[in-house]
C-alpha atoms as a PDB file:
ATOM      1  CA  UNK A   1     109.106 106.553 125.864  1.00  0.00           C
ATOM      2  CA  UNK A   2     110.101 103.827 128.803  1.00  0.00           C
ATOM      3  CA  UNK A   3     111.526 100.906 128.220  1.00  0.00           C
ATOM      4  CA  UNK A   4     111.362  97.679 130.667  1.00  0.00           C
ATOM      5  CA  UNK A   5     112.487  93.877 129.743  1.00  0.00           C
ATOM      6  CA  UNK A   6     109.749  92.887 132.547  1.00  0.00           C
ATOM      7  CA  UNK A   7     105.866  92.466 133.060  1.00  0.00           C
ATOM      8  CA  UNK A   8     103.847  93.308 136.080  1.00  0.00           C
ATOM      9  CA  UNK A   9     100.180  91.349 136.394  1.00  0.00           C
ATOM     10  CA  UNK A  10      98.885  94.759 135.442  1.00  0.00           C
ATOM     11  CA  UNK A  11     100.734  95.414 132.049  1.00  0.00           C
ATOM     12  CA  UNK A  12     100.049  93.186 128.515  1.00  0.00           C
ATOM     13  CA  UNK A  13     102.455  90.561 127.853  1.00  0.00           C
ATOM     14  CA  UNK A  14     103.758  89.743 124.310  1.00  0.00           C
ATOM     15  CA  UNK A  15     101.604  86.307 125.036  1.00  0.00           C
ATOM     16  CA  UNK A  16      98.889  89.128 124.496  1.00  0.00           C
ATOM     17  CA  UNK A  17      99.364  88.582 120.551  1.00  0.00           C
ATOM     18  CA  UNK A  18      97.942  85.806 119.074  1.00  0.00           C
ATOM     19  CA  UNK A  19      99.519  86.452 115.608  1.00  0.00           C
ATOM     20  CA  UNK A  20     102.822  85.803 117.202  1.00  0.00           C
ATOM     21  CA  UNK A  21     102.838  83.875 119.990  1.00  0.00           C
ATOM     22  CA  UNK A  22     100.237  81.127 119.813  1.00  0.00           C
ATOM     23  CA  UNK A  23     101.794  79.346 117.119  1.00  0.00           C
ATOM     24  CA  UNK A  24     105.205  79.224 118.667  1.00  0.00           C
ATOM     25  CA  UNK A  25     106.583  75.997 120.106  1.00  0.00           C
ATOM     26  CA  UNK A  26     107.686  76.450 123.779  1.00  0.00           C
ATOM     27  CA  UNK A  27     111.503  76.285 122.901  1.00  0.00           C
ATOM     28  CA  UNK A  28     110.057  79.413 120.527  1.00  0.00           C
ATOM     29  CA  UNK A  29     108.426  81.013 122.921  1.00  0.00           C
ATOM     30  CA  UNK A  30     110.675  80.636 125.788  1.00  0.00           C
ATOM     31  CA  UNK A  31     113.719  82.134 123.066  1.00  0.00           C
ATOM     32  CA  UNK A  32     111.033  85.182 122.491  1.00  0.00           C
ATOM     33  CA  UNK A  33     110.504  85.652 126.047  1.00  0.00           C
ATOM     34  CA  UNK A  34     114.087  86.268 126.974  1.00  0.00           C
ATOM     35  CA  UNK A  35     114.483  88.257 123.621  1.00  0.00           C
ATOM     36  CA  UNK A  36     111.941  91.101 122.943  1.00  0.00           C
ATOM     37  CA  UNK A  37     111.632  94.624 124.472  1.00  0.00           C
ATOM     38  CA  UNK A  38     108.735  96.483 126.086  1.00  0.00           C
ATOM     39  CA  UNK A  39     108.219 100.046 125.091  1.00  0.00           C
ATOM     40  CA  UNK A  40     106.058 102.221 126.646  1.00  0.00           C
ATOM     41  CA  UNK A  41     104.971 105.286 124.953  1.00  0.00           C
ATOM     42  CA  UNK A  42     102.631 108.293 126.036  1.00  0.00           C
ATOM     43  CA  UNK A  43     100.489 110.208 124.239  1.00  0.00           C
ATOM     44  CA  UNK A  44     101.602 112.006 121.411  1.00  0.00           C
ATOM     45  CA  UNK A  45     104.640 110.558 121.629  1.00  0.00           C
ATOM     46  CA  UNK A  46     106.719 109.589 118.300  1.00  0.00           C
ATOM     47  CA  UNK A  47     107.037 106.097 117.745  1.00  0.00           C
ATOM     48  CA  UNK A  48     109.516 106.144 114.790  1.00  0.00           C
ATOM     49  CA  UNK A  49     109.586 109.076 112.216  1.00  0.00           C
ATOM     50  CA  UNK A  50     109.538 108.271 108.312  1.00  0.00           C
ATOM     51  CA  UNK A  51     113.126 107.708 106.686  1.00  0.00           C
ATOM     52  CA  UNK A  52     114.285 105.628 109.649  1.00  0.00           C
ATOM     53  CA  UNK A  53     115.402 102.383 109.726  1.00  0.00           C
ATOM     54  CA  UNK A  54     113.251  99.790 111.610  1.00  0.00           C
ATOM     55  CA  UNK A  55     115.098  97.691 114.388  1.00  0.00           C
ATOM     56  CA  UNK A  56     112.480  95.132 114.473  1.00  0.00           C
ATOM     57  CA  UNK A  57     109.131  93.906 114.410  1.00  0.00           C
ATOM     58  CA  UNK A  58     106.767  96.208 116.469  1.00  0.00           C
ATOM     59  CA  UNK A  59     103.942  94.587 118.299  1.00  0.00           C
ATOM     60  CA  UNK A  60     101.230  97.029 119.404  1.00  0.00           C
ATOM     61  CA  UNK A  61      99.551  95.651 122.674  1.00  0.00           C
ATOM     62  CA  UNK A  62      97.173  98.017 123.028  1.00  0.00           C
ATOM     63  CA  UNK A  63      96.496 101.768 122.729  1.00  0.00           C
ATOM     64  CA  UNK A  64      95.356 103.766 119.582  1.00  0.00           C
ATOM     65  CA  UNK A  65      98.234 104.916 116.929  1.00  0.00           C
ATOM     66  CA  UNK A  66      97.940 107.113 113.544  1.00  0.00           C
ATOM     67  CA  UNK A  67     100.453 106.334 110.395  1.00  0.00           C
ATOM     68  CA  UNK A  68     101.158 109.187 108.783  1.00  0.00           C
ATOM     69  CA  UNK A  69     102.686 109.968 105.545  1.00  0.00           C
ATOM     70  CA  UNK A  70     104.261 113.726 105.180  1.00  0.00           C
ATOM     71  CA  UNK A  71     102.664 115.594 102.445  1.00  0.00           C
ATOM     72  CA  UNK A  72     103.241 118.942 100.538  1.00  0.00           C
ATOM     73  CA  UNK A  73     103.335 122.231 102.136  1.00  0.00           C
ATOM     74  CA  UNK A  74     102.708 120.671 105.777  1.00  0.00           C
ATOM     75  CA  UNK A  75      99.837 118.829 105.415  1.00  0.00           C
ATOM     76  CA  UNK A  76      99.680 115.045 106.757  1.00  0.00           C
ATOM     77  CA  UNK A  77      97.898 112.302 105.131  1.00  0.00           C
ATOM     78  CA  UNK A  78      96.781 109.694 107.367  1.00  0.00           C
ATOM     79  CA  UNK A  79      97.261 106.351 106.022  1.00  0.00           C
ATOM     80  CA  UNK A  80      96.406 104.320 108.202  1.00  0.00           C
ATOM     81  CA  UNK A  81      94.736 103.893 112.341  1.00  0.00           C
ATOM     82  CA  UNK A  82      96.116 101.046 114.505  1.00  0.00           C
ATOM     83  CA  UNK A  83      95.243  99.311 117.492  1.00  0.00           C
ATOM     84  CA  UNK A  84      96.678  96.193 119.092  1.00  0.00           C
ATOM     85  CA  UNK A  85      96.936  93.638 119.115  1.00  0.00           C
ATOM     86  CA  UNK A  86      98.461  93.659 115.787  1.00  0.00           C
ATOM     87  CA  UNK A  87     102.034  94.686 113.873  1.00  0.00           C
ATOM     88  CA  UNK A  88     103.034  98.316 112.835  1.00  0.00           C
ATOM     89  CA  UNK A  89     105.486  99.343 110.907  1.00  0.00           C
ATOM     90  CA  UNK A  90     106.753  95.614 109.328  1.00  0.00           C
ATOM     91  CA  UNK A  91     106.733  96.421 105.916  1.00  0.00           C
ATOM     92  CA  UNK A  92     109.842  98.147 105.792  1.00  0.00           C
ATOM     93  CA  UNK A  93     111.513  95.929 108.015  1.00  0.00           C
ATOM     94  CA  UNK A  94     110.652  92.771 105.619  1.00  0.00           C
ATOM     95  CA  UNK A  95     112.027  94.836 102.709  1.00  0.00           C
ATOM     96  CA  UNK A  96     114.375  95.854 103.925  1.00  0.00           C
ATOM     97  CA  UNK A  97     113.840  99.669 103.993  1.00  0.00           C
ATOM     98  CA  UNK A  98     113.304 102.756 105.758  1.00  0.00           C
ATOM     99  CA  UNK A  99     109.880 103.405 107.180  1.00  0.00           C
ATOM    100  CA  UNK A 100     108.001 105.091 104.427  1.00  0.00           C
ATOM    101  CA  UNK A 101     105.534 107.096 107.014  1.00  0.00           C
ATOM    102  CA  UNK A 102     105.416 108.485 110.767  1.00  0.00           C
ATOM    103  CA  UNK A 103     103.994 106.571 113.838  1.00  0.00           C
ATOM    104  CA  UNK A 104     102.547 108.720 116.414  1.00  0.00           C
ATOM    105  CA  UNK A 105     100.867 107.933 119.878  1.00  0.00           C
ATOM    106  CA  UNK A 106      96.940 108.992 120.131  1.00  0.00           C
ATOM    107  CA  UNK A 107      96.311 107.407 123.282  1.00  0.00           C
ATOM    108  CA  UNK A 108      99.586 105.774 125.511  1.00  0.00           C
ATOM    109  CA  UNK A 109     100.295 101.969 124.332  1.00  0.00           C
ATOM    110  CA  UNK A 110     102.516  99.089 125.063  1.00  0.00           C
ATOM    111  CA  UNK A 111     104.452  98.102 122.269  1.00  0.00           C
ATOM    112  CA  UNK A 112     106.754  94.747 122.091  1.00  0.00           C
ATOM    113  CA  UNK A 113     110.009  94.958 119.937  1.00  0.00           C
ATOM    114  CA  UNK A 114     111.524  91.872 118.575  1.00  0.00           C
ATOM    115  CA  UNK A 115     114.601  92.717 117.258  1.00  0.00           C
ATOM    116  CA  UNK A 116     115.251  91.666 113.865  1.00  0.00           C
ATOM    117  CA  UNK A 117     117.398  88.735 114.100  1.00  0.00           C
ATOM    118  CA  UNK A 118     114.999  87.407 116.506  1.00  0.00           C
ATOM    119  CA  UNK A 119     112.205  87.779 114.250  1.00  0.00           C
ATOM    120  CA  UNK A 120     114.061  86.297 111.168  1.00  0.00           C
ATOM    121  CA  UNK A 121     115.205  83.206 113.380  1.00  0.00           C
ATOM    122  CA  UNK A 122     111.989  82.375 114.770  1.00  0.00           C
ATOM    123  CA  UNK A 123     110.153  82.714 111.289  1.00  0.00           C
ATOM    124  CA  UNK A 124     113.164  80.480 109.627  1.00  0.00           C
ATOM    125  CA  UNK A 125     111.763  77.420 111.569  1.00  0.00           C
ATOM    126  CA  UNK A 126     107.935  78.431 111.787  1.00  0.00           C
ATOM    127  CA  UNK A 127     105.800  77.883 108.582  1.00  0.00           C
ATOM    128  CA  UNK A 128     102.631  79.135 110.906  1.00  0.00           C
ATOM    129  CA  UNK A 129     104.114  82.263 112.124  1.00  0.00           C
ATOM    130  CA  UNK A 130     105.468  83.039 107.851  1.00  0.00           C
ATOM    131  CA  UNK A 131     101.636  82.384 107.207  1.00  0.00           C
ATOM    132  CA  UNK A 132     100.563  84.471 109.822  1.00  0.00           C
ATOM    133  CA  UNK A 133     102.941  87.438 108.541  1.00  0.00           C
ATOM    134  CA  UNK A 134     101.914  86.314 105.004  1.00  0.00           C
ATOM    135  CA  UNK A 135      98.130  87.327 106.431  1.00  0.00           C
ATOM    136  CA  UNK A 136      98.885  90.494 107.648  1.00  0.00           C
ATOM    137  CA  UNK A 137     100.315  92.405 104.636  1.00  0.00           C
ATOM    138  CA  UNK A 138      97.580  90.784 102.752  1.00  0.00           C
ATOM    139  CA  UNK A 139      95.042  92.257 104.716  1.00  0.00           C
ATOM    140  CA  UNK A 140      96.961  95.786 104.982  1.00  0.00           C
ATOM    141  CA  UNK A 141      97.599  95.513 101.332  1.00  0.00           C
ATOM    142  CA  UNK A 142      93.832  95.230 100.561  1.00  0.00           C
ATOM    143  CA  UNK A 143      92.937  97.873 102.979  1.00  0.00           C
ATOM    144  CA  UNK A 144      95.005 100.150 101.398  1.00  0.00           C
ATOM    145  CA  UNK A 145      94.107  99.354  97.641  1.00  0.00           C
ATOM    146  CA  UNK A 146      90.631  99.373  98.445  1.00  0.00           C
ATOM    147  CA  UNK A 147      90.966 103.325 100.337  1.00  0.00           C
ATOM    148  CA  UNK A 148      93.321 104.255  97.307  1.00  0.00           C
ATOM    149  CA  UNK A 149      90.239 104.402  95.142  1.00  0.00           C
ATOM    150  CA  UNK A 150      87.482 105.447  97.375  1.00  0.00           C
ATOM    151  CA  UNK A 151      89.426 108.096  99.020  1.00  0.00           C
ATOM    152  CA  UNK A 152      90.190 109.695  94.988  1.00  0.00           C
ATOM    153  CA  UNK A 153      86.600 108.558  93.480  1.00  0.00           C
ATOM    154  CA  UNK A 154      84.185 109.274  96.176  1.00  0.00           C
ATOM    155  CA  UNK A 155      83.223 112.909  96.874  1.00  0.00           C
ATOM    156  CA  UNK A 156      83.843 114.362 100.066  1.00  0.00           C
ATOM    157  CA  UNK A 157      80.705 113.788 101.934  1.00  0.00           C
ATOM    158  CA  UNK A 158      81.279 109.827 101.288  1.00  0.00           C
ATOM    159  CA  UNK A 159      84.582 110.103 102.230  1.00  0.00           C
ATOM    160  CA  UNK A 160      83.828 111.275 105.775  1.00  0.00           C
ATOM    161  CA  UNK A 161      81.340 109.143 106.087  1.00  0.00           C
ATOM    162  CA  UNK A 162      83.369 105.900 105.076  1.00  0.00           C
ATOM    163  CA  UNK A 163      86.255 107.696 107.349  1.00  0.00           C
ATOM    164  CA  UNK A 164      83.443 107.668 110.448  1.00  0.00           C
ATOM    165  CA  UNK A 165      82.670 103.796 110.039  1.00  0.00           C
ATOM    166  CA  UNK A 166      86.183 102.630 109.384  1.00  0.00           C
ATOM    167  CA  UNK A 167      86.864 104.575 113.049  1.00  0.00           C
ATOM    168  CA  UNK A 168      83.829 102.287 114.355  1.00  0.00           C
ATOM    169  CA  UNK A 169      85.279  99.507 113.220  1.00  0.00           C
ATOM    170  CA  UNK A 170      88.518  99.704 114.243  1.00  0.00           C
ATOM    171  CA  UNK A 171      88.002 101.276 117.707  1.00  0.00           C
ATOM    172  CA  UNK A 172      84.003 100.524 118.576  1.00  0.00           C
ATOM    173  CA  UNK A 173      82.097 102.573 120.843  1.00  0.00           C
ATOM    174  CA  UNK A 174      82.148 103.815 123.821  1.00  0.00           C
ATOM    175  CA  UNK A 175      79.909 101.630 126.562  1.00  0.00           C
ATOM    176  CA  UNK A 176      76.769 104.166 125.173  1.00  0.00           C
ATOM    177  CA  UNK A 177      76.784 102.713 122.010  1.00  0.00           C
ATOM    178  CA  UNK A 178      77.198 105.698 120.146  1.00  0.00           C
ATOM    179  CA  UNK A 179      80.161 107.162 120.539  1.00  0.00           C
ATOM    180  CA  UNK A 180      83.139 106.769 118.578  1.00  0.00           C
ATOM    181  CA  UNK A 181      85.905 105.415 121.097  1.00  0.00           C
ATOM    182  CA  UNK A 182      88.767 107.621 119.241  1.00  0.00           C
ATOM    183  CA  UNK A 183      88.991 111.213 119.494  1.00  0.00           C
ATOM    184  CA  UNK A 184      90.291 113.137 116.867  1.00  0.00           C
ATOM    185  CA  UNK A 185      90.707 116.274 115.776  1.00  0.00           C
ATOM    186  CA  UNK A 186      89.123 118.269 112.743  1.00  0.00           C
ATOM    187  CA  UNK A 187      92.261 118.134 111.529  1.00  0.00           C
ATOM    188  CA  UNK A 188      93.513 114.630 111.898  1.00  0.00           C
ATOM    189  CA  UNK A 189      89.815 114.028 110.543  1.00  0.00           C
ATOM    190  CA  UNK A 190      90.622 115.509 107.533  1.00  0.00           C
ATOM    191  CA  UNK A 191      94.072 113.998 106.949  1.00  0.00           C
ATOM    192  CA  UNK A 192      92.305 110.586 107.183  1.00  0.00           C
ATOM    193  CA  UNK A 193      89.646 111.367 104.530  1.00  0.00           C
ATOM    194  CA  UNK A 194      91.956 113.311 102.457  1.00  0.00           C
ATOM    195  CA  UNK A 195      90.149 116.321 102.216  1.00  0.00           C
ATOM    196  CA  UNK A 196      90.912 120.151 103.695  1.00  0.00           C
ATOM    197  CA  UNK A 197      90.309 120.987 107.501  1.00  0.00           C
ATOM    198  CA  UNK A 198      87.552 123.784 106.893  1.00  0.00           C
ATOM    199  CA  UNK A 199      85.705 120.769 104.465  1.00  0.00           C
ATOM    200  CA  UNK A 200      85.752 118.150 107.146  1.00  0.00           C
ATOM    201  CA  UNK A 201      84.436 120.983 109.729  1.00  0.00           C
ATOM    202  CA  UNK A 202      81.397 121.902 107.086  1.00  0.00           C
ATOM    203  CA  UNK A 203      80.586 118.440 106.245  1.00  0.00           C
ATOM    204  CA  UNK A 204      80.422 117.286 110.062  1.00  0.00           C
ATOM    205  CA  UNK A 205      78.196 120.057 110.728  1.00  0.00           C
ATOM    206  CA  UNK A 206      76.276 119.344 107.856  1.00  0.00           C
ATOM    207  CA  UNK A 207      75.701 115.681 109.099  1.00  0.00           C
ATOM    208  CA  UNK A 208      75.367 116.837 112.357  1.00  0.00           C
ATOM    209  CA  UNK A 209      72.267 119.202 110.883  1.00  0.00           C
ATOM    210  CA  UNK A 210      70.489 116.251 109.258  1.00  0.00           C
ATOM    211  CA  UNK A 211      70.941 113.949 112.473  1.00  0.00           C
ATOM    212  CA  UNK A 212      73.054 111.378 111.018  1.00  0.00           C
ATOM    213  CA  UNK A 213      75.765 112.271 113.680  1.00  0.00           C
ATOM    214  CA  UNK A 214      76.085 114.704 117.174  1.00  0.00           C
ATOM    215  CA  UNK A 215      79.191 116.638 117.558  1.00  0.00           C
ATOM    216  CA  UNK A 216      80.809 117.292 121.189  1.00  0.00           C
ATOM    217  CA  UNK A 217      83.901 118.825 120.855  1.00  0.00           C
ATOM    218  CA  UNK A 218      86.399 115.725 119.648  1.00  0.00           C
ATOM    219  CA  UNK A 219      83.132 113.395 120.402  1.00  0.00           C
ATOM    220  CA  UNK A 220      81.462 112.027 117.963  1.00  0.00           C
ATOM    221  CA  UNK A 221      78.310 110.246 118.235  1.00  0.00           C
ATOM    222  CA  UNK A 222      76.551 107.962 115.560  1.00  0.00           C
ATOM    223  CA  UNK A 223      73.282 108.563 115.756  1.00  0.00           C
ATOM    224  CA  UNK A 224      71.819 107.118 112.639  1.00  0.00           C
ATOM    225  CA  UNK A 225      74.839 104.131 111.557  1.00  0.00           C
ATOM    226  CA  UNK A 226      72.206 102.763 108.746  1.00  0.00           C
ATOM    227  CA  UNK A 227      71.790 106.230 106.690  1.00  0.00           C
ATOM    228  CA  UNK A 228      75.939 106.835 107.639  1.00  0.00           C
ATOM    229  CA  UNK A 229      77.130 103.575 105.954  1.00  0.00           C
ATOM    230  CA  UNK A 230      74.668 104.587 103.048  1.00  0.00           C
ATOM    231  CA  UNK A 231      75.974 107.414 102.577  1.00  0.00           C
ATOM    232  CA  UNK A 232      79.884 106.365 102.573  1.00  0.00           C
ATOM    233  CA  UNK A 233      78.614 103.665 100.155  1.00  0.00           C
ATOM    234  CA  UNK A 234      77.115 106.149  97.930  1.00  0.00           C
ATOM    235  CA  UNK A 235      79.833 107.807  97.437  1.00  0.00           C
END
């Protein structure tokens, strides 16, 4: 990780997140300017490790980033796949806590720190940006809810498949229009649909088989997104 109070024309600017700084007055925004961090991280890199104490609000720019939660005997369970712009990592800062799960790099990101006094301050005198927040956990908080039960009720075909066109729709495709712009491994697979390594790797293949999908390595292609999303809504 780098760190670096300045822009270049070439690198995102904290003006890059709308949830923050488009509802800030200029004496706000001016105060945020001269008060936040850039970090730079590369891949793979650790962006804070569960059981630490958050410093302030994190503002992912851009770049791709798993949550992870550590389980039993080793094995990770993703919770959650982030990319900017957008917050990581708030809820334990707004309660007051220790992070709860990991952050880790999957492709290199910008990410803007305002430190927590900053943060508190600006929201003290902003209804829009406490609304904004407000938003935020809501939508995490029904994200979360809503893969608590699919990711224990649906079997384990679904559960890839719903895993496959949450990836879509968080990170798109590449310019073909197939392929899934994240790539993960069988393993991080897994850990996101809650299921063994050896069962993601059988039920790829087995999608792969019926033509729903093409495997390449980490790429994944989507070749038929109509019989996927039927198939993750089946259960």
């Amino acid at each position: 990780m780098t760190e670096s109070n300045n822009n270049t024309s070439s690198e995102p600017s904290i003006k890059d997140i709308p949830q923050l700084f488009s509802v800030l007055t200029p004496e706000e925004k001016s105060y945020l300017l001269k008060n936040h961090k850039v970090l730079k991280f590369k891949k793979n890199a650790l962006i804070y490790h569960e059981g630490e104490r958050p410093s302030g609000l994190m503002c992912l720019a851009n770049g791709k980033v798993k949550l992870f939660k550590e389980g039993l005997g080793g094995r990770d369970q993703i919770v959650r796949m982030a990319s900017g712009p957008g917050f990581i990592g708030y809820r334990a800062l707004f309660a007051d806590e220790n992070h709860i799960a990991s952050a880790v790099v999957i492709e290199p990101c910008h990410i803007f720190l305002v430190p927590r006094e900053v943060i508190f301050n600006l929201m003290s005198t902003n209804n829009q940006l406490c609304i904004n927040i407000i938003k935020s956990f809501a939508t995490e908080l029904g994200f979360m809810r809503y893969r608590m039960v699919t990711l224990t009720q649906k079997h384990i075909r679904g559960r890839l498949a719903e895993s496959l066109m949450l990836l879509k729709e968080i990170y798109g495709y590449e310019k073909d229009g197939h392929t899934l712009g994240i790539y993960l491994s069988r393993e991080d697979i897994a850990n996101f649909s809650n299921m063994t390594t050896s069962n993601a790797i059988r039920t790829l293949s087995s999608l792969a088989n019926e033509n729903v999908i093409e495997l390449d390595g980490r790429n994944i292609k989507i070749l038929d997104e109509q019989m996927l999303d039927r198939i993750s809504r089946l259960g």
